[in-house]
N, C-alpha and C. Protein backbone atom coordinates (compact mmCIF):
# COMPACT_ATOMS: atom_id res chain seq x y z
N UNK A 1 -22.92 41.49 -137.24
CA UNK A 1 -23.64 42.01 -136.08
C UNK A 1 -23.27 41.15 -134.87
N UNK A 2 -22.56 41.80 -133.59
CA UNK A 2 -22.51 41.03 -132.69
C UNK A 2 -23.66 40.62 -131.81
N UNK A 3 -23.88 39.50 -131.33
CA UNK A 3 -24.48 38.89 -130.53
C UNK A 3 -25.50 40.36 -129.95
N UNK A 4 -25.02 40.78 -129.08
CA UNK A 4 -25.92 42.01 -127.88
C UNK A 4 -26.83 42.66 -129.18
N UNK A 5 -26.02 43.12 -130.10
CA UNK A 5 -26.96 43.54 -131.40
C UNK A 5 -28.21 43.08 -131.92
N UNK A 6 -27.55 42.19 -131.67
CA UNK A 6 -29.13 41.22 -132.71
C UNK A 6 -29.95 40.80 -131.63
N UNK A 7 -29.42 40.57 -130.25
CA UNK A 7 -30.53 40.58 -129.04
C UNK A 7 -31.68 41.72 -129.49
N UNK A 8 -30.56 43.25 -129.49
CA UNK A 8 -31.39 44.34 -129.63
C UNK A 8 -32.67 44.32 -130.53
N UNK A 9 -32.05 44.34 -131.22
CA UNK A 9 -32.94 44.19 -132.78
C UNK A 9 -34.31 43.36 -132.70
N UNK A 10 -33.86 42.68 -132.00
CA UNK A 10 -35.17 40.86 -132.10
C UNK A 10 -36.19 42.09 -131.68
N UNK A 11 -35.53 41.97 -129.96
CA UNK A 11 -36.66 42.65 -129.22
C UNK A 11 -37.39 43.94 -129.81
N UNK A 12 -36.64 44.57 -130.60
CA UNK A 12 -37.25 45.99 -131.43
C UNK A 12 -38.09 45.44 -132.20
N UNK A 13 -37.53 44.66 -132.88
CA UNK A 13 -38.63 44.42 -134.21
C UNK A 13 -40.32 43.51 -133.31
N UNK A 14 -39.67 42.60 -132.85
CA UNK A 14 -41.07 41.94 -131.84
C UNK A 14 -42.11 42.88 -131.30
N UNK A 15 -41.34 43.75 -130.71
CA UNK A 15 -42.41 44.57 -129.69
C UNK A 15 -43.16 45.24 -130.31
N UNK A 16 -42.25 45.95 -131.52
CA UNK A 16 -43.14 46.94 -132.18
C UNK A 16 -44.39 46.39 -133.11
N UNK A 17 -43.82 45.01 -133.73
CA UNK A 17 -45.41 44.22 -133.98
C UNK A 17 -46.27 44.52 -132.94
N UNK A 18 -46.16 44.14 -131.79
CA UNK A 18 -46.75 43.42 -130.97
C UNK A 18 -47.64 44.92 -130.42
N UNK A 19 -47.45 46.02 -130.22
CA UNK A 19 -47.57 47.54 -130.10
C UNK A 19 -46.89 48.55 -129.42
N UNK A 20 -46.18 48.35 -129.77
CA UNK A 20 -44.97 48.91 -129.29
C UNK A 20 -43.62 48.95 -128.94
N UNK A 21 -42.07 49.39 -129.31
CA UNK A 21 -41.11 48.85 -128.85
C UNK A 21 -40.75 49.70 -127.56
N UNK A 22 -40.48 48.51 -126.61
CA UNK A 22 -39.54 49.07 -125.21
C UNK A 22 -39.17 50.49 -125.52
N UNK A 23 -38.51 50.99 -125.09
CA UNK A 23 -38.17 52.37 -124.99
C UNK A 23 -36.82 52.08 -124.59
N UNK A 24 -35.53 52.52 -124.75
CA UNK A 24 -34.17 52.63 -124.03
C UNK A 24 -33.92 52.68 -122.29
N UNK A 25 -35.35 53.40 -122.24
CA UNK A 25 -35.14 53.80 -120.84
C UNK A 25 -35.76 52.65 -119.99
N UNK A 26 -35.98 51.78 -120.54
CA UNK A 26 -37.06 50.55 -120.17
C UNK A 26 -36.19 49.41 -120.11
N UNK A 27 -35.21 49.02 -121.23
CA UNK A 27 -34.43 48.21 -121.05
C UNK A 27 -33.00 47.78 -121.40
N UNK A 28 -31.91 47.55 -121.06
CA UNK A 28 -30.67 47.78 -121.08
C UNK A 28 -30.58 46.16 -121.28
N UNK A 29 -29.12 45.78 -121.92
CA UNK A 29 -29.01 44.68 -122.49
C UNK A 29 -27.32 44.55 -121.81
N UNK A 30 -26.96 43.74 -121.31
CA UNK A 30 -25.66 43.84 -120.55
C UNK A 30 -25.01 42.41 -120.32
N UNK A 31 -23.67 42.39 -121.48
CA UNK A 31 -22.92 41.46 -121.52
C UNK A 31 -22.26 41.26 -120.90
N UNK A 32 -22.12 40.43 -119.55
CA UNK A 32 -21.10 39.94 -118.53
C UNK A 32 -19.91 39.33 -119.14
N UNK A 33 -19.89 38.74 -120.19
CA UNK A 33 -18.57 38.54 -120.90
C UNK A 33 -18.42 37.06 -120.45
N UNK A 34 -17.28 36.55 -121.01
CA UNK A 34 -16.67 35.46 -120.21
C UNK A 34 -15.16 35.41 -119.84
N UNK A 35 -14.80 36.06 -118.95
CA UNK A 35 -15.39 34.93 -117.82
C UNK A 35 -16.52 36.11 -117.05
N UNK A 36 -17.21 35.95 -116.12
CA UNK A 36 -17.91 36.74 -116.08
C UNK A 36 -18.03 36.73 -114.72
N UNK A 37 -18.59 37.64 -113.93
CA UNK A 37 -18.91 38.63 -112.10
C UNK A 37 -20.70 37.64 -112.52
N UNK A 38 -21.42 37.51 -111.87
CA UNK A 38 -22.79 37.14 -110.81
C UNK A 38 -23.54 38.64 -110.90
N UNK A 39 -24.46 39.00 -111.67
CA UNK A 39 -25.28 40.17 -110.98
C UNK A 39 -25.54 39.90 -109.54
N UNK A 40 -25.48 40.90 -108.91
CA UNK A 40 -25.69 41.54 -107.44
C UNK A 40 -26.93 41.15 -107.00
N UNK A 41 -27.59 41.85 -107.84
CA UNK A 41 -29.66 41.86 -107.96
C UNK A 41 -30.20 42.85 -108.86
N UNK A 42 -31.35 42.25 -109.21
CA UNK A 42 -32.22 43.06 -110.15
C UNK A 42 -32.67 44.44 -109.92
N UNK A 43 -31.95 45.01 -109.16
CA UNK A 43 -32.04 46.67 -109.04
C UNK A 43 -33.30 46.37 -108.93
N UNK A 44 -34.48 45.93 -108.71
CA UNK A 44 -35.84 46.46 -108.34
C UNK A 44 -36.52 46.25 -109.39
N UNK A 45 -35.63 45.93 -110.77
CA UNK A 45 -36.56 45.11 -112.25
C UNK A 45 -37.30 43.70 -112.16
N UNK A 46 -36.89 43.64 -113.56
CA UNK A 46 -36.87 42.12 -114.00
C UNK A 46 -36.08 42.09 -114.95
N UNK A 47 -35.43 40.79 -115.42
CA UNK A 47 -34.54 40.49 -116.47
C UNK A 47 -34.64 38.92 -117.18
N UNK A 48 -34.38 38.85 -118.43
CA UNK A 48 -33.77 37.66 -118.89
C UNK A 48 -32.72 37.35 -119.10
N UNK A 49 -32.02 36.34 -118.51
CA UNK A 49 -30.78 35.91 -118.74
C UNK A 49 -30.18 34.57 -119.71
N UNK A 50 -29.48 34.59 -120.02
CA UNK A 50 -28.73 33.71 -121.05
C UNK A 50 -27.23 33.29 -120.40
N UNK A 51 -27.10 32.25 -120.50
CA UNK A 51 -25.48 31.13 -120.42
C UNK A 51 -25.48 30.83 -121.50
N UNK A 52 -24.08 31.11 -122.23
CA UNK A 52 -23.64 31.10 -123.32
C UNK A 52 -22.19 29.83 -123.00
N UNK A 53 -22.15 29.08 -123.83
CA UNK A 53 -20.84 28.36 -123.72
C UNK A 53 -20.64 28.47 -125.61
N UNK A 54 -19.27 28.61 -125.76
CA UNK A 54 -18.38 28.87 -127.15
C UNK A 54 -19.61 28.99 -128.04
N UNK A 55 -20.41 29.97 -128.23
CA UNK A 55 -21.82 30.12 -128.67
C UNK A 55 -22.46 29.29 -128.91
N UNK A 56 -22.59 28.64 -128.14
CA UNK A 56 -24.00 27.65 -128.08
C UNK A 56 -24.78 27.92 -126.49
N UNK A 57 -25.82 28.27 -126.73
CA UNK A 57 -26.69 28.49 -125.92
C UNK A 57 -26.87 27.76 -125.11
N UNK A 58 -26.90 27.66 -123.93
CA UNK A 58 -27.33 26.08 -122.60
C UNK A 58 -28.77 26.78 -122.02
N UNK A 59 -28.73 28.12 -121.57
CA UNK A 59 -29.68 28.14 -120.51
C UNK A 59 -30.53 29.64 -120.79
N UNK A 60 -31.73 29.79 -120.97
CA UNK A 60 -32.56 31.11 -121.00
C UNK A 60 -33.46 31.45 -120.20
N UNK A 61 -33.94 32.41 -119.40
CA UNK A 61 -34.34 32.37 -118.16
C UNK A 61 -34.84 33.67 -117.80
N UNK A 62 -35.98 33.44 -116.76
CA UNK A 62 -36.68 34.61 -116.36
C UNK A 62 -36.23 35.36 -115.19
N UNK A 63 -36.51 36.33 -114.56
CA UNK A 63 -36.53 36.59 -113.23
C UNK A 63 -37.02 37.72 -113.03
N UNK A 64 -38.37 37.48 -111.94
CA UNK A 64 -39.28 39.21 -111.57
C UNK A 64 -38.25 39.58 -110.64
N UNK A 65 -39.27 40.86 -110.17
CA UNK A 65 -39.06 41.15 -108.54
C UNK A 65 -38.63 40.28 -107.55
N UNK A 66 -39.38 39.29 -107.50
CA UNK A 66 -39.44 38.57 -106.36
C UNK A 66 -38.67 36.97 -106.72
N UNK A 67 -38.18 36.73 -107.75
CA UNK A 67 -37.09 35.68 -107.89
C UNK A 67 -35.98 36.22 -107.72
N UNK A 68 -35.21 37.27 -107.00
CA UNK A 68 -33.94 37.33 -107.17
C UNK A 68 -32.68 36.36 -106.88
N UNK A 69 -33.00 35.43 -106.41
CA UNK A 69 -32.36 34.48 -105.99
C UNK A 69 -31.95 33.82 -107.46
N UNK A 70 -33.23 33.91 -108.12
CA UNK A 70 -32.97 32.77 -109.17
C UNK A 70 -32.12 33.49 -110.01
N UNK A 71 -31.61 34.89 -110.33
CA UNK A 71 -31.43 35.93 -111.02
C UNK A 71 -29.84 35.98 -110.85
N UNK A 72 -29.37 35.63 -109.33
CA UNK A 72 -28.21 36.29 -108.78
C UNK A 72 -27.48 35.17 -108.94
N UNK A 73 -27.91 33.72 -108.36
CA UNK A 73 -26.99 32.91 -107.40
C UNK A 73 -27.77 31.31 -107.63
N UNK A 74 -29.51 31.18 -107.81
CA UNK A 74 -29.04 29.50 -107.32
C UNK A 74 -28.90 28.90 -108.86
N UNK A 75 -28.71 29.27 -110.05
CA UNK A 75 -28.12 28.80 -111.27
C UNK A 75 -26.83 28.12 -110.86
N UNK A 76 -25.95 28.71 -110.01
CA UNK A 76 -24.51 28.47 -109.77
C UNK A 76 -24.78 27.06 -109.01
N UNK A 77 -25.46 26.54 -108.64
CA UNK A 77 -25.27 25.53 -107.48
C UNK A 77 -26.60 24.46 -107.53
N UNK A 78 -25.65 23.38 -108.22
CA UNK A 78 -26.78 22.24 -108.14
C UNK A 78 -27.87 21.74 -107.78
N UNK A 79 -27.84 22.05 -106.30
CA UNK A 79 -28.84 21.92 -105.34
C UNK A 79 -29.57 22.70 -104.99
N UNK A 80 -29.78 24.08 -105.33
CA UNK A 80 -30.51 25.16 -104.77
C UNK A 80 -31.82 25.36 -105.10
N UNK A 81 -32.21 24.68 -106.53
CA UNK A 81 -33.73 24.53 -107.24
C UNK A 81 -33.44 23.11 -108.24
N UNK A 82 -34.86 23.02 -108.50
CA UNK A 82 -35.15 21.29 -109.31
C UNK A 82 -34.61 22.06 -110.92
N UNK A 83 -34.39 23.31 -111.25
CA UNK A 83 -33.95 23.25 -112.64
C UNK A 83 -32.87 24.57 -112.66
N UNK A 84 -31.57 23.74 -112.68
CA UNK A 84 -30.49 25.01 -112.50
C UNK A 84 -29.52 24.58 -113.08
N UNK A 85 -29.19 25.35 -113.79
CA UNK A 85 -28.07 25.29 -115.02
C UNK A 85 -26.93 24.47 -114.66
N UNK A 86 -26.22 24.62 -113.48
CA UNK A 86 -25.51 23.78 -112.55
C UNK A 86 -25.97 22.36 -112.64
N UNK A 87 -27.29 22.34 -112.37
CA UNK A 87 -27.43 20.80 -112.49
C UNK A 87 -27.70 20.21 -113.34
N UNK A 88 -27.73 20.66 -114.14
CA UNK A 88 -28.27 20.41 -116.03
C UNK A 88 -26.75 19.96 -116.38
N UNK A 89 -25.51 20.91 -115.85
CA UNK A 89 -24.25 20.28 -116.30
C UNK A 89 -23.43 19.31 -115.53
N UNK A 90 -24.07 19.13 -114.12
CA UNK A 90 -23.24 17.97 -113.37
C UNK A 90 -23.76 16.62 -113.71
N UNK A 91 -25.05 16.41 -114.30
CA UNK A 91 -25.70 15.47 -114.48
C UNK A 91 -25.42 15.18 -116.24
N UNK A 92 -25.01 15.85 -116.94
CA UNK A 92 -23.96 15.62 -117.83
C UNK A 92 -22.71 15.33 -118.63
N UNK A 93 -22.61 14.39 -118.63
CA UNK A 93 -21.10 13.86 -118.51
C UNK A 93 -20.36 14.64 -119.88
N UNK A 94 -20.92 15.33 -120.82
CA UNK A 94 -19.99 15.50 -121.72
C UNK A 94 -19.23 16.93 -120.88
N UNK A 95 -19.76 17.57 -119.81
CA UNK A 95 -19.32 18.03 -119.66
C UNK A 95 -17.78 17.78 -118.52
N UNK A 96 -18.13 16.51 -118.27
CA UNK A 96 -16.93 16.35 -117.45
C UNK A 96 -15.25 16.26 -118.12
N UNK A 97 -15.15 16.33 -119.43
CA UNK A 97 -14.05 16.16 -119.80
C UNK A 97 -13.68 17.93 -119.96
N UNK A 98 -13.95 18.55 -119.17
CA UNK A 98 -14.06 20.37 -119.27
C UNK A 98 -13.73 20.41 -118.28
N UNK A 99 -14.19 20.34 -117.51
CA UNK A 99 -13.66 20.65 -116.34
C UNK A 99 -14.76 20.68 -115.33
N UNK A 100 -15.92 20.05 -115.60
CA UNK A 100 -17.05 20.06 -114.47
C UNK A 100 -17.21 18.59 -114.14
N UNK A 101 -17.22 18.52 -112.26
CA UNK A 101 -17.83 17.33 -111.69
C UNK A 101 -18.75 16.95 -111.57
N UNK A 102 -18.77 16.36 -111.28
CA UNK A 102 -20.38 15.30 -111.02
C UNK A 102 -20.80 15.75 -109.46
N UNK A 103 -20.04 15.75 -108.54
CA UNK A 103 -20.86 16.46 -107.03
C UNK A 103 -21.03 17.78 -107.02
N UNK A 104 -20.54 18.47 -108.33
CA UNK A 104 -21.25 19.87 -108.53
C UNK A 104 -19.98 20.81 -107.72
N UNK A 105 -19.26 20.14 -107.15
CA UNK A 105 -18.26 20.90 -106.33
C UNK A 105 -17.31 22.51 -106.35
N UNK A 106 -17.13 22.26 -107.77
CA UNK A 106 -16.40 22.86 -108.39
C UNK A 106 -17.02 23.86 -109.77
N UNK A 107 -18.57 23.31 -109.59
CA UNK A 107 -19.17 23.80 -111.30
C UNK A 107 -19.20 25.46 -110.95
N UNK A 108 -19.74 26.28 -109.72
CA UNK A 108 -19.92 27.23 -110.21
C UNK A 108 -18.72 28.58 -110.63
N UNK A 109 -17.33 27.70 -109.87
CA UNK A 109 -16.08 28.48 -110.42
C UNK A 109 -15.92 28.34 -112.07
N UNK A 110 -16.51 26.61 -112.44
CA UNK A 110 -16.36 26.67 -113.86
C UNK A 110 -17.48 27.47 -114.28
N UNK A 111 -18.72 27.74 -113.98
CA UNK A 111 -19.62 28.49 -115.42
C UNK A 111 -18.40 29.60 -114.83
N UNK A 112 -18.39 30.18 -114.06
CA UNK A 112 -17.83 31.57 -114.11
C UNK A 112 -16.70 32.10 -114.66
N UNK A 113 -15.89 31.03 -115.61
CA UNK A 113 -14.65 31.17 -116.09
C UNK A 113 -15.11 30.68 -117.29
N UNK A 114 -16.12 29.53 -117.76
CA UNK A 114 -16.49 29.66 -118.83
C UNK A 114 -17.44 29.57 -120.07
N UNK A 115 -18.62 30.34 -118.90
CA UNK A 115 -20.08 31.00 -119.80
C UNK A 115 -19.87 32.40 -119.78
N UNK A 116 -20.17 32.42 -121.04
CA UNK A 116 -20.46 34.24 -121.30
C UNK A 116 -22.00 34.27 -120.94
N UNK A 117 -22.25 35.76 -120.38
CA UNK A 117 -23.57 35.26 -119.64
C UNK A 117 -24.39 36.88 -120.12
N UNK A 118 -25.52 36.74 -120.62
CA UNK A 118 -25.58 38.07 -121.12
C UNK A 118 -27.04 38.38 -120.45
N UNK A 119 -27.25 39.31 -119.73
CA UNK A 119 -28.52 39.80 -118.94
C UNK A 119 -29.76 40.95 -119.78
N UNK A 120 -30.73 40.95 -120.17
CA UNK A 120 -31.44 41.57 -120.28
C UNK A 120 -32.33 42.05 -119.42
N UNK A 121 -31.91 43.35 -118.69
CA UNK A 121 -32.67 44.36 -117.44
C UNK A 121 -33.96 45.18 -117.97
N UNK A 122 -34.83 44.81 -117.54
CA UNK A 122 -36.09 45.23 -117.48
C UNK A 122 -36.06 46.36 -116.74
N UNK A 123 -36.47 47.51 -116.96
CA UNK A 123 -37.13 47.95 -115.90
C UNK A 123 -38.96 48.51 -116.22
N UNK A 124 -39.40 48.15 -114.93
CA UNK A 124 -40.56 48.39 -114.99
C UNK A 124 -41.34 48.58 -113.76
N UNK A 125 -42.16 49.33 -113.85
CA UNK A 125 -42.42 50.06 -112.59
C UNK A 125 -43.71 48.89 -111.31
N UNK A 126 -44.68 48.58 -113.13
CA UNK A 126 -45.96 47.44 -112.63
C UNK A 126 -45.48 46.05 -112.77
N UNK A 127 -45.72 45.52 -111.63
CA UNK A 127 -45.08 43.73 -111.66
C UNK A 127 -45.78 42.90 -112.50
N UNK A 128 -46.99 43.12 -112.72
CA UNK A 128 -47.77 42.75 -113.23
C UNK A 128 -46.95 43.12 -115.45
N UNK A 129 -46.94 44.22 -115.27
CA UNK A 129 -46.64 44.15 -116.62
C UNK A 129 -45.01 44.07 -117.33
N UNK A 130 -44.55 43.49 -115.98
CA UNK A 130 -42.92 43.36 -116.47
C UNK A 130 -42.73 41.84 -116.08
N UNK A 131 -44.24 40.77 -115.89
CA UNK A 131 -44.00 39.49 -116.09
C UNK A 131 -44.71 39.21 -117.32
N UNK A 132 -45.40 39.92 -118.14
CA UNK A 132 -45.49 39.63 -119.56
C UNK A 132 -44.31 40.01 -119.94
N UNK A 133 -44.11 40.99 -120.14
CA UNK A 133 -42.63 41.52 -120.92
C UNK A 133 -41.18 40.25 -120.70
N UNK A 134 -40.82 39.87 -119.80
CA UNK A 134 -39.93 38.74 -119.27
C UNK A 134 -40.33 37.88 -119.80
N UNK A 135 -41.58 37.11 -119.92
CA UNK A 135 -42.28 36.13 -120.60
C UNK A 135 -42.32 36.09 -122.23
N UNK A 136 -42.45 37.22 -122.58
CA UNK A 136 -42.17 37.58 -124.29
C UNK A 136 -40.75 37.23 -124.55
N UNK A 137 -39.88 37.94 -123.55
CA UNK A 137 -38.51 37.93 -124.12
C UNK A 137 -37.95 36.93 -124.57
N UNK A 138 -38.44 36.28 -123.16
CA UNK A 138 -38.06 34.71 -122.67
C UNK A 138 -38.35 34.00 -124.21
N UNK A 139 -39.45 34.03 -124.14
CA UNK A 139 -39.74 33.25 -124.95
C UNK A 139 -39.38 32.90 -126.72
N UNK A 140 -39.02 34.54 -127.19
CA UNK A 140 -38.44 34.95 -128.08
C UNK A 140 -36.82 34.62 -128.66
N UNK A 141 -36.23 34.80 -126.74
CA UNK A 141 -34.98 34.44 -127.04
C UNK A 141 -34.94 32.65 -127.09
N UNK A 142 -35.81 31.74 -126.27
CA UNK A 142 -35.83 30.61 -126.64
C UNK A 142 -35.83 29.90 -128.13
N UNK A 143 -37.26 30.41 -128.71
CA UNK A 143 -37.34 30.17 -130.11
C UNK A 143 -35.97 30.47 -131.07
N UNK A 144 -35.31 31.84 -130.55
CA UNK A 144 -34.59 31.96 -131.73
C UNK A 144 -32.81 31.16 -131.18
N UNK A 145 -32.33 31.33 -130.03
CA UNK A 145 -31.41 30.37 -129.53
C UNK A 145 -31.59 28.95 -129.13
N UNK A 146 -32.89 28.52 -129.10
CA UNK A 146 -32.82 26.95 -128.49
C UNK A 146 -31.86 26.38 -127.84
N UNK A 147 -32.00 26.77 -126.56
CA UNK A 147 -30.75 26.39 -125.44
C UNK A 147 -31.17 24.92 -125.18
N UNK A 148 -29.78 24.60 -125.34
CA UNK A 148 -29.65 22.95 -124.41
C UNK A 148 -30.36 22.63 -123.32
N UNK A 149 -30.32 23.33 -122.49
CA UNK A 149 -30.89 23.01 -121.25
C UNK A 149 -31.89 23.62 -120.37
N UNK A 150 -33.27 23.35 -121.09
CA UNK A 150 -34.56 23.62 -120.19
C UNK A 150 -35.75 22.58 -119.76
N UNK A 151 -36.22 23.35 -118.86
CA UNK A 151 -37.09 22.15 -117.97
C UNK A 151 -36.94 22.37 -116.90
């Protein structure tokens, strides 16, 4: 079963404990690949996202309505928030023998050449009930990937 598969599955089997599974039309699961394009923006959802390096998990992550920033763009860049994947790897030296610096200069050409980055799109109409749903996912995909880098 590839990877996007067993995303699927988690979330099927979870929800439907829980009372109910998502519906298709509710949520789409979309592998940017590696090397991988930046979503645009959350079309008006919410989503969870994942950074994947040679399958090992680094980074799992929320984003409503109203974080699109955090969704699109400031992961890429050290400085843009106190917890961003970027800075989780400049402040890491194992990653410097890869090809990432330490002034962050250069990191977000590297995730983009080499994290596979896989998005889970929400859609949902109430904000209110598509920050539980993000929060489940989130949390689901944490437990079962334990990414390197949160906080």
């Amino acid at each position: 079963m590839n990877i996007v598969d067993e995303i699927d599955e988690i979330i099927k089997s979870i929800t439907e404990i829980l009372g109910g599974p998502l519906k298709r039309s509710e949520i789409k699961i979309v592998d940017r690949g590696c090397p991988h394009n930046p979503p645009k923006s959350l079309d008006g959802g919410a989503a969870v996202y994942m950074y994947i390096y040679s399958g090992t998990f680094l980074k799992v992550g929320k984003a409503n309505k109203k974080s699109n920033p955090r969704f699109t763009s400031q992961h890429y860049r050290p400085k843009a928030a106190v917890s961003t994947l970027a800075k989780f790897l400049c402040n890491d030296e194992k990653w410097y023998k890869l090809g990432v610096n330490k002034d962050g200069s250069k990191v977000r050409e590297w995730m983009l050449n080499n994290l596979q980055r896989i998005d889970i799109m929400i859609k949902c109409d109430d904000d209110e009930e598509s920050k539980w749903i993000t929060t489940l996912i989130e949390g689901i995909m944490q437990y079962k990937f334990r990414p390197k880098y949160e906080g």
